[in-house]
PDB file of N, CA and C in Angstrom:
ATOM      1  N   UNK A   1       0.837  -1.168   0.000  1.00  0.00           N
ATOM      2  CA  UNK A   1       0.000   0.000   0.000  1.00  0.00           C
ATOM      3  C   UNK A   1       0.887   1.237   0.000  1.00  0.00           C
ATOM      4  N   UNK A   2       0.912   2.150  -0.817  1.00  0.00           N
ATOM      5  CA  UNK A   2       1.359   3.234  -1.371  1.00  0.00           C
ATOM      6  C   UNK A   2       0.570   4.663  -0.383  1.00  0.00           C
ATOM      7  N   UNK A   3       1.292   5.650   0.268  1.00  0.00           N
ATOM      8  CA  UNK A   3       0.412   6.856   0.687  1.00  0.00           C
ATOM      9  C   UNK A   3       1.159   7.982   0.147  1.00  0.00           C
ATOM     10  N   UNK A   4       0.157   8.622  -0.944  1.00  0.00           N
ATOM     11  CA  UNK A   4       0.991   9.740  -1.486  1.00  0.00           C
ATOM     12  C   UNK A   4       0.546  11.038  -0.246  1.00  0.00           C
ATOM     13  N   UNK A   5       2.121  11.709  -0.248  1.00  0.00           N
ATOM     14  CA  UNK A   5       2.186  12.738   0.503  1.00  0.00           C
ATOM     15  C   UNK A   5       2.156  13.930  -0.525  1.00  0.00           C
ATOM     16  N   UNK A   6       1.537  15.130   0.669  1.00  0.00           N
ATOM     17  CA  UNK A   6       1.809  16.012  -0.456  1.00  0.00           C
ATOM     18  C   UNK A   6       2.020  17.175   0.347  1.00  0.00           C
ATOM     19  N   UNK A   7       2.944  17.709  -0.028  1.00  0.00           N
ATOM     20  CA  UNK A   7       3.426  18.977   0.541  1.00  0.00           C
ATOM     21  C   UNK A   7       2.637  20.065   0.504  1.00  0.00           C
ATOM     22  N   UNK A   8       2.586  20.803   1.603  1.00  0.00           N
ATOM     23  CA  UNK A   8       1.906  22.081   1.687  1.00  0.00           C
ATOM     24  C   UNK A   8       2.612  23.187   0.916  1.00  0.00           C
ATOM     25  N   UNK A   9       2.843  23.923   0.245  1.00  0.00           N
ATOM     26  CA  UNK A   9       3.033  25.152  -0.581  1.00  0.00           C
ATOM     27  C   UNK A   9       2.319  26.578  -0.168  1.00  0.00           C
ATOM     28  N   UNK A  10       2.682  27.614   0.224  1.00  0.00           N
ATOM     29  CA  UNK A  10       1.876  28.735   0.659  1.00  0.00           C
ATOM     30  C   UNK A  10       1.612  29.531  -0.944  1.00  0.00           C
ATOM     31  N   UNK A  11       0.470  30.101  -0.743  1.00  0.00           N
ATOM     32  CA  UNK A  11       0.001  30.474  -2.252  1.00  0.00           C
ATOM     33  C   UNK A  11       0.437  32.196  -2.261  1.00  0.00           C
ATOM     34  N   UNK A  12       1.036  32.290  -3.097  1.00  0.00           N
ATOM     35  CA  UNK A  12       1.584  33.201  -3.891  1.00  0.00           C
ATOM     36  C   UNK A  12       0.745  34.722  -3.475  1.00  0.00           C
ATOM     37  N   UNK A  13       0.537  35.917  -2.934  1.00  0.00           N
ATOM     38  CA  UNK A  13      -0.487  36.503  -2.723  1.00  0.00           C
ATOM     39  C   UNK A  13      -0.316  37.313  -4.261  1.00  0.00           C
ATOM     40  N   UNK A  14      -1.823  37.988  -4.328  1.00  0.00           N
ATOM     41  CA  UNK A  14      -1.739  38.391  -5.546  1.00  0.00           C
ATOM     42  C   UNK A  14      -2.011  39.882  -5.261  1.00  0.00           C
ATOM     43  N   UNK A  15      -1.703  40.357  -4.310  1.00  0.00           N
ATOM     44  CA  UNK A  15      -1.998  41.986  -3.682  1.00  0.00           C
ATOM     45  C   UNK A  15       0.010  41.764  -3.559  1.00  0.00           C
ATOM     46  N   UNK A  16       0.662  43.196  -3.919  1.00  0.00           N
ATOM     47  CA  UNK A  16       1.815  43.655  -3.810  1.00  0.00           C
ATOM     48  C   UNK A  16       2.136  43.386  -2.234  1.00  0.00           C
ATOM     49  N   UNK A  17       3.338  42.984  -1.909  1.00  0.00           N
ATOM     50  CA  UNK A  17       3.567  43.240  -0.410  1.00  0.00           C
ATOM     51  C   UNK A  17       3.183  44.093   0.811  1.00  0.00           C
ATOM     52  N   UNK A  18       3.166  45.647   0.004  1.00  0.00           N
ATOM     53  CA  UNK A  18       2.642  46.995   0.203  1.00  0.00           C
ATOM     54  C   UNK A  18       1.312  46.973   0.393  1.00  0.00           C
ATOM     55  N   UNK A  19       0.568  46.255  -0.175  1.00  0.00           N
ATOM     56  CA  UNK A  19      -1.260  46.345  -0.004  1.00  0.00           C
ATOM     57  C   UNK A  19      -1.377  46.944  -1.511  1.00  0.00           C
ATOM     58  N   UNK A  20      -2.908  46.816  -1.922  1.00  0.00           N
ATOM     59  CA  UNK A  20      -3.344  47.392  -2.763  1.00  0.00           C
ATOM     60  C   UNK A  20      -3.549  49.241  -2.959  1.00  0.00           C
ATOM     61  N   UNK A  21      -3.062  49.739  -1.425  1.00  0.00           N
ATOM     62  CA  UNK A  21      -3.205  50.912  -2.247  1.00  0.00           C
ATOM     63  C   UNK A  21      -1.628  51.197  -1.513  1.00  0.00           C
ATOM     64  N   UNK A  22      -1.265  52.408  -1.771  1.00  0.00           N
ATOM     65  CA  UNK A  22       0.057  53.369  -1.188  1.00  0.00           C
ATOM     66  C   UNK A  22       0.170  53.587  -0.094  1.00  0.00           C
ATOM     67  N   UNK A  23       1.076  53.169   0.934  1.00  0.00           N
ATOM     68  CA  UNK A  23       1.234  53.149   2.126  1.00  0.00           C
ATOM     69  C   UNK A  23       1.188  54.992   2.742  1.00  0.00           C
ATOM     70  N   UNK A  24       0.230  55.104   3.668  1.00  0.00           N
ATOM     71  CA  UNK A  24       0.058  56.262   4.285  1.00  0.00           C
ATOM     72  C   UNK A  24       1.005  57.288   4.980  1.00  0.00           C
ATOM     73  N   UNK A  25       1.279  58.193   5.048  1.00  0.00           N
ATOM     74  CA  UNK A  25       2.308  58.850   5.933  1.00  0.00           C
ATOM     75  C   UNK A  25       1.480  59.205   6.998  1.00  0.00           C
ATOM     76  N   UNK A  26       1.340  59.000   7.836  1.00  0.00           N
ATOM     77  CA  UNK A  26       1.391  59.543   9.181  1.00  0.00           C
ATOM     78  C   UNK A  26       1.615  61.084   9.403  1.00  0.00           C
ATOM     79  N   UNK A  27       2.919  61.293   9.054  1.00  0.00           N
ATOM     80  CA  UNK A  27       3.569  62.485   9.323  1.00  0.00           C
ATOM     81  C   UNK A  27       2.752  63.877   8.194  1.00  0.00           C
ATOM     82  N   UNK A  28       1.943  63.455   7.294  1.00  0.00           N
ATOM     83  CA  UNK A  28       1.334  64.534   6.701  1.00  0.00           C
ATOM     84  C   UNK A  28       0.906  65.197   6.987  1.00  0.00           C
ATOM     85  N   UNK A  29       0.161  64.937   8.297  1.00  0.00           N
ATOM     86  CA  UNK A  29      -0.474  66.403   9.068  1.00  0.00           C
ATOM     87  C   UNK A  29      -2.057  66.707   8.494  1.00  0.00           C
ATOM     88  N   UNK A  30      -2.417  68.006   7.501  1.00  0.00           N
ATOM     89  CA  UNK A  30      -3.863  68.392   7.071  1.00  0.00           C
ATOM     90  C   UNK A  30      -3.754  67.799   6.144  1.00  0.00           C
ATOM     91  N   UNK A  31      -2.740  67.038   5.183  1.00  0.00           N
ATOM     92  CA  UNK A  31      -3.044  66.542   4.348  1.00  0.00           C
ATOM     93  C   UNK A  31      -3.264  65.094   3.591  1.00  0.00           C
ATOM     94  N   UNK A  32      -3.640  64.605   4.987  1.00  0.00           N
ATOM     95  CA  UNK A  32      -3.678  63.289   5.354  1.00  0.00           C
ATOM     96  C   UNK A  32      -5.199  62.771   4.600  1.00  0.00           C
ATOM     97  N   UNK A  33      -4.683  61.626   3.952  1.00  0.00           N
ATOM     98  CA  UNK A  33      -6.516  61.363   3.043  1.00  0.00           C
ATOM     99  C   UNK A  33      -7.621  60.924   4.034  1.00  0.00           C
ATOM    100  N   UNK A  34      -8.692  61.768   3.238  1.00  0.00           N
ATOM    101  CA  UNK A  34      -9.874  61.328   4.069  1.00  0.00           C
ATOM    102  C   UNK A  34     -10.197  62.319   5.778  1.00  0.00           C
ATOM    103  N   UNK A  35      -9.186  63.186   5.758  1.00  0.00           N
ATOM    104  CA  UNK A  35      -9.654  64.227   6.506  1.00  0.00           C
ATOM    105  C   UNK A  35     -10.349  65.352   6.541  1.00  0.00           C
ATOM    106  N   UNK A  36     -10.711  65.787   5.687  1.00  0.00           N
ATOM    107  CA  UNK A  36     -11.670  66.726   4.941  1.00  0.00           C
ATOM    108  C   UNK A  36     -13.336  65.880   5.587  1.00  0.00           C
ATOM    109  N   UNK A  37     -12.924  65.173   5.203  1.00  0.00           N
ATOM    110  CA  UNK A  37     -14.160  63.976   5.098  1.00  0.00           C
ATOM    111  C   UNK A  37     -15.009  64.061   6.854  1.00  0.00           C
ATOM    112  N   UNK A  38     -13.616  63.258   7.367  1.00  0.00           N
ATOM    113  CA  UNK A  38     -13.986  63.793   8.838  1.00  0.00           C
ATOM    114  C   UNK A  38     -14.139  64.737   9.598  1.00  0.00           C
ATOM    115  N   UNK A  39     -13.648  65.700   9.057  1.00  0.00           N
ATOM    116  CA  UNK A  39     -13.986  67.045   9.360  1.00  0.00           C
ATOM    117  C   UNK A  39     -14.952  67.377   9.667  1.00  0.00           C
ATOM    118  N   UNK A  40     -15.503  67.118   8.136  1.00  0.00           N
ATOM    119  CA  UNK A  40     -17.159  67.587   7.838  1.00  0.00           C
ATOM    120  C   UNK A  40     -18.160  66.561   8.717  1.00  0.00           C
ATOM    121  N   UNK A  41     -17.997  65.553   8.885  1.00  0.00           N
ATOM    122  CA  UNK A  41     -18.499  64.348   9.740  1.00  0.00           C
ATOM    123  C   UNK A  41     -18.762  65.049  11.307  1.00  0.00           C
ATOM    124  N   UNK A  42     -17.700  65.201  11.791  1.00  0.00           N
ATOM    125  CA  UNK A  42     -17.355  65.964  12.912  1.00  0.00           C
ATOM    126  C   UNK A  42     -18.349  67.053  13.487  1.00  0.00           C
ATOM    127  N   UNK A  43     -17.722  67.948  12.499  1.00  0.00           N
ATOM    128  CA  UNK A  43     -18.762  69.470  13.058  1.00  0.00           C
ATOM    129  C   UNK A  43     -19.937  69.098  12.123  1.00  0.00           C
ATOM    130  N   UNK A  44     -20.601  68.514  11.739  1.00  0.00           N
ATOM    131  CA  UNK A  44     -22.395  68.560  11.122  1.00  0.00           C
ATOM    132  C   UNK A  44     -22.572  67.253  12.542  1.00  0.00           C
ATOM    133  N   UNK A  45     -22.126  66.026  13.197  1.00  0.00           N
ATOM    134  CA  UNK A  45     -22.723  66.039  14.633  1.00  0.00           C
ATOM    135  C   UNK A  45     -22.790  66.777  15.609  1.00  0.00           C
ATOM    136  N   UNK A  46     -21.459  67.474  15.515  1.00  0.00           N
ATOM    137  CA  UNK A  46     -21.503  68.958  16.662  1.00  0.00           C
ATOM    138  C   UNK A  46     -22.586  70.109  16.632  1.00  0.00           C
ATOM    139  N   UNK A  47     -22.642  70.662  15.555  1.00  0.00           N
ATOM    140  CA  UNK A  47     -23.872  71.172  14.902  1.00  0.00           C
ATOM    141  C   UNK A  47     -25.560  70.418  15.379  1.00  0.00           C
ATOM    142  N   UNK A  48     -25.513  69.141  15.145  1.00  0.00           N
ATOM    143  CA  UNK A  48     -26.593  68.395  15.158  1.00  0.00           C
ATOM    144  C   UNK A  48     -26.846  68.590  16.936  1.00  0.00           C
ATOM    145  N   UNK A  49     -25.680  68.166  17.052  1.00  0.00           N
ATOM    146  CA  UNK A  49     -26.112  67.934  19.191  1.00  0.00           C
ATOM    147  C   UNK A  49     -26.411  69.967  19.702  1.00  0.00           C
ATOM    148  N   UNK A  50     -25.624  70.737  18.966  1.00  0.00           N
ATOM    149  CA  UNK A  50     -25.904  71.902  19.551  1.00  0.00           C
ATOM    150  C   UNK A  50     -26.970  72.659  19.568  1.00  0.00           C
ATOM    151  N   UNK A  51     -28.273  72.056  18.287  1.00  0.00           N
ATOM    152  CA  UNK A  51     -29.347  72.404  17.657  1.00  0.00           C
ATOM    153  C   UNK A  51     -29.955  71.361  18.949  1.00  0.00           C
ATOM    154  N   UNK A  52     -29.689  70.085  19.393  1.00  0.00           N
ATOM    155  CA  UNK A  52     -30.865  69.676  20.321  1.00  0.00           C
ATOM    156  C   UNK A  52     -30.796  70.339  21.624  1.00  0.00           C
ATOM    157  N   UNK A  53     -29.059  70.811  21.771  1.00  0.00           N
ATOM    158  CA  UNK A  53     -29.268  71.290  23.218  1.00  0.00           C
ATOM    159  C   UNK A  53     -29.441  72.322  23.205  1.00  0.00           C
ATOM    160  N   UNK A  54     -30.310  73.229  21.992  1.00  0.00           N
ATOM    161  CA  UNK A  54     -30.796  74.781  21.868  1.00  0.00           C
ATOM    162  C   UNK A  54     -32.139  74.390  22.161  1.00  0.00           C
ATOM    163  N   UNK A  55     -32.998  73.331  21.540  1.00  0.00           N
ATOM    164  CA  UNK A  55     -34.152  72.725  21.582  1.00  0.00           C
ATOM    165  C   UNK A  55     -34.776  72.637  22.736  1.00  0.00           C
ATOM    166  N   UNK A  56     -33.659  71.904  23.599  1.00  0.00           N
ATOM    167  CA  UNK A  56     -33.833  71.344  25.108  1.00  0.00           C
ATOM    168  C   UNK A  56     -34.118  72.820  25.769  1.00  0.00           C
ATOM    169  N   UNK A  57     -33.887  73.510  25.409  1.00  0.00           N
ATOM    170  CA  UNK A  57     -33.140  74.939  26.566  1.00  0.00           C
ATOM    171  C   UNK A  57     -34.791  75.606  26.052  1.00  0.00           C
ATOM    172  N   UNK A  58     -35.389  75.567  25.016  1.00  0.00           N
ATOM    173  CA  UNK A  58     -36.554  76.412  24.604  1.00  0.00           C
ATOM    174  C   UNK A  58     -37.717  75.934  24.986  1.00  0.00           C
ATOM    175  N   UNK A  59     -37.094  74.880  25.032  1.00  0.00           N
ATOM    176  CA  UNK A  59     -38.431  73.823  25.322  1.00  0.00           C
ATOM    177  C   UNK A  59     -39.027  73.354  27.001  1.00  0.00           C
ATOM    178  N   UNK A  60     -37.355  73.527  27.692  1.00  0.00           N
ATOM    179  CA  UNK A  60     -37.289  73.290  29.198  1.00  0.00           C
ATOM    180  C   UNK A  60     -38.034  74.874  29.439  1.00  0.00           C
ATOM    181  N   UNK A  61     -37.479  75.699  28.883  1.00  0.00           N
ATOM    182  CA  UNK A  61     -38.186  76.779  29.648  1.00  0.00           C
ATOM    183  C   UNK A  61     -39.765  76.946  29.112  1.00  0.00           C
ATOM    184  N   UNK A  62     -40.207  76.638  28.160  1.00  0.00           N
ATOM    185  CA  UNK A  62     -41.486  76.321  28.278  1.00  0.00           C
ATOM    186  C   UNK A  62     -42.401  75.387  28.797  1.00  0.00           C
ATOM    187  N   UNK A  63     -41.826  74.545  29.421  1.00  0.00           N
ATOM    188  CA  UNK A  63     -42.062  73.943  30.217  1.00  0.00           C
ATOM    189  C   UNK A  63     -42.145  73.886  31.613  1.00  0.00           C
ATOM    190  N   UNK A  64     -41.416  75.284  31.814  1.00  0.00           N
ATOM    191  CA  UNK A  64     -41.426  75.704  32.990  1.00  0.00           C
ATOM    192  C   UNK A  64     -42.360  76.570  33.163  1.00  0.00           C
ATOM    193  N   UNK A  65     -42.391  77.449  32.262  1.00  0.00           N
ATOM    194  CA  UNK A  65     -42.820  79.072  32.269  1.00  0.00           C
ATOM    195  C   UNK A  65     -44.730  78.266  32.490  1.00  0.00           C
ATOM    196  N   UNK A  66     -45.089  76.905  31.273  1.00  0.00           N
ATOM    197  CA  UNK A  66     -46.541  76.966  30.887  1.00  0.00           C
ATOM    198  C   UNK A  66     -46.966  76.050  31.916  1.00  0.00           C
ATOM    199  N   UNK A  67     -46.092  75.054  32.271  1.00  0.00           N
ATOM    200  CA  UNK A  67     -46.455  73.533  32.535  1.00  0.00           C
ATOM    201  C   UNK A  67     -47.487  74.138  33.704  1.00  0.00           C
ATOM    202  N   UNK A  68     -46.881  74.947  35.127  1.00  0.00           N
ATOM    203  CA  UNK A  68     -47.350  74.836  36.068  1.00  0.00           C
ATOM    204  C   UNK A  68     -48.769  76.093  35.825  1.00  0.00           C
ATOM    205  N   UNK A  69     -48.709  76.517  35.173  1.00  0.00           N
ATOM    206  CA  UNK A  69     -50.437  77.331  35.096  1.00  0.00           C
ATOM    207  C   UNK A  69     -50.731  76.630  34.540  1.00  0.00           C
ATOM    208  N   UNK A  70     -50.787  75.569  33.730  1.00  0.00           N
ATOM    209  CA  UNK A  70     -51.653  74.099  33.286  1.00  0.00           C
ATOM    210  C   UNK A  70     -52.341  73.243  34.597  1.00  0.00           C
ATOM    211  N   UNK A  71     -51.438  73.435  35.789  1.00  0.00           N
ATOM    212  CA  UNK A  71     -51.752  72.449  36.151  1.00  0.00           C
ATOM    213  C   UNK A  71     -51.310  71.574  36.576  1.00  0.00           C
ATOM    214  N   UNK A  72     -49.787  71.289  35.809  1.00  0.00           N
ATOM    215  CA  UNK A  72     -48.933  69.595  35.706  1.00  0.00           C
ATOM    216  C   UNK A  72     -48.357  70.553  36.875  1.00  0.00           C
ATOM    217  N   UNK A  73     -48.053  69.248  38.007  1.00  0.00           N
ATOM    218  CA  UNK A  73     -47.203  69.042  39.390  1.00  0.00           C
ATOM    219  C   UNK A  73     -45.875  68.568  38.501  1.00  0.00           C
ATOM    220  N   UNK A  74     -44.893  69.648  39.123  1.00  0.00           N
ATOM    221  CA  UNK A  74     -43.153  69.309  39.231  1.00  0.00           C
ATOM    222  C   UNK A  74     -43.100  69.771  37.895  1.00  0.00           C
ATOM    223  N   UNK A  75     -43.694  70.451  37.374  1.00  0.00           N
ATOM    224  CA  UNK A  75     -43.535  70.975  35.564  1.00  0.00           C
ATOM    225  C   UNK A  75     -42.460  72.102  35.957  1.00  0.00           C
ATOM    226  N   UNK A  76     -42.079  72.836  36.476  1.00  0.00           N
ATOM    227  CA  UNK A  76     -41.391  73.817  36.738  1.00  0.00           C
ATOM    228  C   UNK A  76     -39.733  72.720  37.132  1.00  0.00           C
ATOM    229  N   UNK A  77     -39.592  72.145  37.776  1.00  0.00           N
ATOM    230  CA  UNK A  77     -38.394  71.232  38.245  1.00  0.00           C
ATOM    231  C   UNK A  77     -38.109  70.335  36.775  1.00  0.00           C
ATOM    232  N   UNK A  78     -38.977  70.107  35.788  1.00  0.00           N
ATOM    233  CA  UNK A  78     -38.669  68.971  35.040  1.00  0.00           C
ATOM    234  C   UNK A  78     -37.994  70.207  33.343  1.00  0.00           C
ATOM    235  N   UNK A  79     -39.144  71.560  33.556  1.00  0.00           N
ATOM    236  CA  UNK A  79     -38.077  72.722  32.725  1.00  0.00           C
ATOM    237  C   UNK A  79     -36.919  73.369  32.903  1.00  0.00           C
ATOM    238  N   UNK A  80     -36.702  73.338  34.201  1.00  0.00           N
ATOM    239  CA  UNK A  80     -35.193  73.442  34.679  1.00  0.00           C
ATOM    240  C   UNK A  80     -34.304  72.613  34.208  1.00  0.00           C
ATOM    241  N   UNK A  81     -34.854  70.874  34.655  1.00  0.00           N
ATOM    242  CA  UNK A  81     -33.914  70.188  33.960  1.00  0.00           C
ATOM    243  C   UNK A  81     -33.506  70.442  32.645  1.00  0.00           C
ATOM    244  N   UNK A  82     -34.655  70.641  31.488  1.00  0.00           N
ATOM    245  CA  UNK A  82     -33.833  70.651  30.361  1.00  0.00           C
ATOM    246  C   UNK A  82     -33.115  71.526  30.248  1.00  0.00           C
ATOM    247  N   UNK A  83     -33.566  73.309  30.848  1.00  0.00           N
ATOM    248  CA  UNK A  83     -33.055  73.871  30.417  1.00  0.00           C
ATOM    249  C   UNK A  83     -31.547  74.062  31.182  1.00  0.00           C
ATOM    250  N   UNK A  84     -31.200  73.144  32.251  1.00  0.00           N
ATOM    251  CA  UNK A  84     -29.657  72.698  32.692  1.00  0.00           C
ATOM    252  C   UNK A  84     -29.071  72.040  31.475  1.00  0.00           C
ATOM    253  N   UNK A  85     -29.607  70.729  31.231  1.00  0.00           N
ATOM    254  CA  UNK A  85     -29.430  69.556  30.032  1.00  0.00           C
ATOM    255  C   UNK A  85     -28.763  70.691  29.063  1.00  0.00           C
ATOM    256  N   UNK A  86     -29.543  71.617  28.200  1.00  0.00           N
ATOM    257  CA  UNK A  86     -28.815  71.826  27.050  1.00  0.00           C
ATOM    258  C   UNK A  86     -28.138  72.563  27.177  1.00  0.00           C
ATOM    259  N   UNK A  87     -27.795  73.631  28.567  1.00  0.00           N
ATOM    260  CA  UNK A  87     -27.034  74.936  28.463  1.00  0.00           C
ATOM    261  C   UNK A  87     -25.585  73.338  29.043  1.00  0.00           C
ATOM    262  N   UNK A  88     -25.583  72.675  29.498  1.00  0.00           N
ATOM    263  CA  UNK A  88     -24.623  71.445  29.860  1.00  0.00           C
ATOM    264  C   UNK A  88     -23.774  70.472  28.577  1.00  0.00           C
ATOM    265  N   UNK A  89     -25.049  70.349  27.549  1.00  0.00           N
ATOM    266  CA  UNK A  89     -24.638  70.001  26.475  1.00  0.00           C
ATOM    267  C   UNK A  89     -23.879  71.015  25.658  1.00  0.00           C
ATOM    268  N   UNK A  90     -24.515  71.772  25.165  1.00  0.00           N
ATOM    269  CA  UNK A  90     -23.555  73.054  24.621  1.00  0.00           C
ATOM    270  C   UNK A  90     -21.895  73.318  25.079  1.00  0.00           C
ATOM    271  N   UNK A  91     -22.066  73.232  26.502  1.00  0.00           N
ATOM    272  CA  UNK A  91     -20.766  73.656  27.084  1.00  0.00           C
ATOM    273  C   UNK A  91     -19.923  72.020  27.310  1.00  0.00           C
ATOM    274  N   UNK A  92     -20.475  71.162  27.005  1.00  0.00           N
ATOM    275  CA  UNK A  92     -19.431  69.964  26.604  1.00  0.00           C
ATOM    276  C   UNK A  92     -19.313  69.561  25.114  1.00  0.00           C
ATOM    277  N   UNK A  93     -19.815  70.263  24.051  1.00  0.00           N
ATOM    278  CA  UNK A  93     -19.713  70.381  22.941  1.00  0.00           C
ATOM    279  C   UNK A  93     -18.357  71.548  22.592  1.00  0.00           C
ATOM    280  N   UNK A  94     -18.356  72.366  23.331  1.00  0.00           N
ATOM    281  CA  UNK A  94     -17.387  73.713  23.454  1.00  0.00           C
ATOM    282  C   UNK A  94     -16.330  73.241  23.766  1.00  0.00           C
ATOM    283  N   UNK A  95     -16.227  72.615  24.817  1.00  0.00           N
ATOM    284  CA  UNK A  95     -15.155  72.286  25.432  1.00  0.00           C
ATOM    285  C   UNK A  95     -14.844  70.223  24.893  1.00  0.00           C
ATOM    286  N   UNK A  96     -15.013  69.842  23.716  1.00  0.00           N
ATOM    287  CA  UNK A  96     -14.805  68.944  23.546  1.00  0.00           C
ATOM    288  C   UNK A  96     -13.525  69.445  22.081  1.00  0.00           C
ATOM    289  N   UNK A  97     -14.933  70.466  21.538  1.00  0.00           N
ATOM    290  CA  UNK A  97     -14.221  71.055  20.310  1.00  0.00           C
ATOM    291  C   UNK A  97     -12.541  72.132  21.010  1.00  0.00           C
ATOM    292  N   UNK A  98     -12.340  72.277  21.818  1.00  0.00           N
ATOM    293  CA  UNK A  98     -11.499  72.835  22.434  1.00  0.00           C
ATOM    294  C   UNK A  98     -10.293  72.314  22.856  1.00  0.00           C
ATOM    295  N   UNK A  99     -10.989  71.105  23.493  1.00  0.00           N
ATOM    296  CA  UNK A  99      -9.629  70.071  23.644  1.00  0.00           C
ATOM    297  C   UNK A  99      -8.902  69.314  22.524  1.00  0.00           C
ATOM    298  N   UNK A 100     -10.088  69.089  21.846  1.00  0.00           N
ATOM    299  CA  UNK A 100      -9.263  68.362  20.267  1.00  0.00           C
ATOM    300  C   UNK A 100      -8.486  69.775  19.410  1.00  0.00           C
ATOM    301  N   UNK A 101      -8.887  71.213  19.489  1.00  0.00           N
ATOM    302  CA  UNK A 101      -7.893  72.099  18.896  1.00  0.00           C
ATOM    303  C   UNK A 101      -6.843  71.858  19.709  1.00  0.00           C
ATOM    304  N   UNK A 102      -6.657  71.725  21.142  1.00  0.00           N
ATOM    305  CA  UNK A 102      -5.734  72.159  22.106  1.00  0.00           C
ATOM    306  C   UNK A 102      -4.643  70.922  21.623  1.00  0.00           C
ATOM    307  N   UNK A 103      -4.871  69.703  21.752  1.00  0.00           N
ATOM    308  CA  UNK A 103      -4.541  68.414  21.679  1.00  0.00           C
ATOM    309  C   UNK A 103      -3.717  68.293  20.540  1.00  0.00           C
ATOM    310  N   UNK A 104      -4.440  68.444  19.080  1.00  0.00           N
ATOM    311  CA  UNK A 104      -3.720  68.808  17.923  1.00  0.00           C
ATOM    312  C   UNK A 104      -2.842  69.465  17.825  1.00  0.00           C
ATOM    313  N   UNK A 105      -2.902  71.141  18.462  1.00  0.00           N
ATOM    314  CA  UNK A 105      -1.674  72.002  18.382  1.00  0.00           C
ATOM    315  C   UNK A 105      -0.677  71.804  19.460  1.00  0.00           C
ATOM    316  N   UNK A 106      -0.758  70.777  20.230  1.00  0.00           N
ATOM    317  CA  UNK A 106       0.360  70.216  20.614  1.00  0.00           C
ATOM    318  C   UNK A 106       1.014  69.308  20.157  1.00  0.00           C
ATOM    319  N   UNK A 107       0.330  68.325  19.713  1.00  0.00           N
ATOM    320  CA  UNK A 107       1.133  67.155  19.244  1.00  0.00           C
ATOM    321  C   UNK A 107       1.163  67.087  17.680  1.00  0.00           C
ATOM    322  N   UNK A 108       0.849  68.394  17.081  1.00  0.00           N
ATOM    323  CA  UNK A 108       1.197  68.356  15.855  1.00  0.00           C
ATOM    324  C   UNK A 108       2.653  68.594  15.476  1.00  0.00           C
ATOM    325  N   UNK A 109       3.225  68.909  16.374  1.00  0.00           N
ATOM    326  CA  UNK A 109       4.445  69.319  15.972  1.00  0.00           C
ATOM    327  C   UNK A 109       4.516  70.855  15.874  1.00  0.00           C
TER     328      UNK A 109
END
């Protein structure tokens, strides 16, 4: 009885060593691909969250100002909240966008 062996062989890749596209620099700085991109990604959620926590703030105080001549119990405590919520959101939107300038112009070189 005969057992043919057969050697394993690793297959040839057919992508360049490098990868299919051009290896990235790091060190480019603003002109790094696909940052534009995120940019815009970036500030249109910042934008997006600063429009709800303007929302929150118009809305908490109408909720304060109407709720309780309606009627509704704790309507005055629950328009405060929002209008804490978004003047809170805003100012961690400020200070998020602040630390990532701060952060960058340090370690950009």
């Amino acid at each position: 009885m005969r057992i043919l062996s057969v050697r394993w062989r690793p297959r040839q890749p057919s992508v360049p060593p490098d990868g299919p596209l051009a290896p990235i620099d790091i060190e480019d700085g603003r002109n790094a691909p696909g940052l534009d991109a995120m940019e815009s990604l970036v500030n249109s959620i910042a934008m997006y969250v600063l429009v709800g926590g303007l929302a929150a703030v118009v809305i908490g105080i109408g909720i304060a100002v109407v709720g309780p001549r309606l009627g509704f119990q704790h309507a005055r405590a629950i328009g405060i909240g929002g209008v804490v919520g978004g003047v809170f959101l805003g100012a961690v939107v400020g200070a998020a966008a602040m630390l990532v300038n701060f952060t960058y112009s340090v370690f950009s070189g």
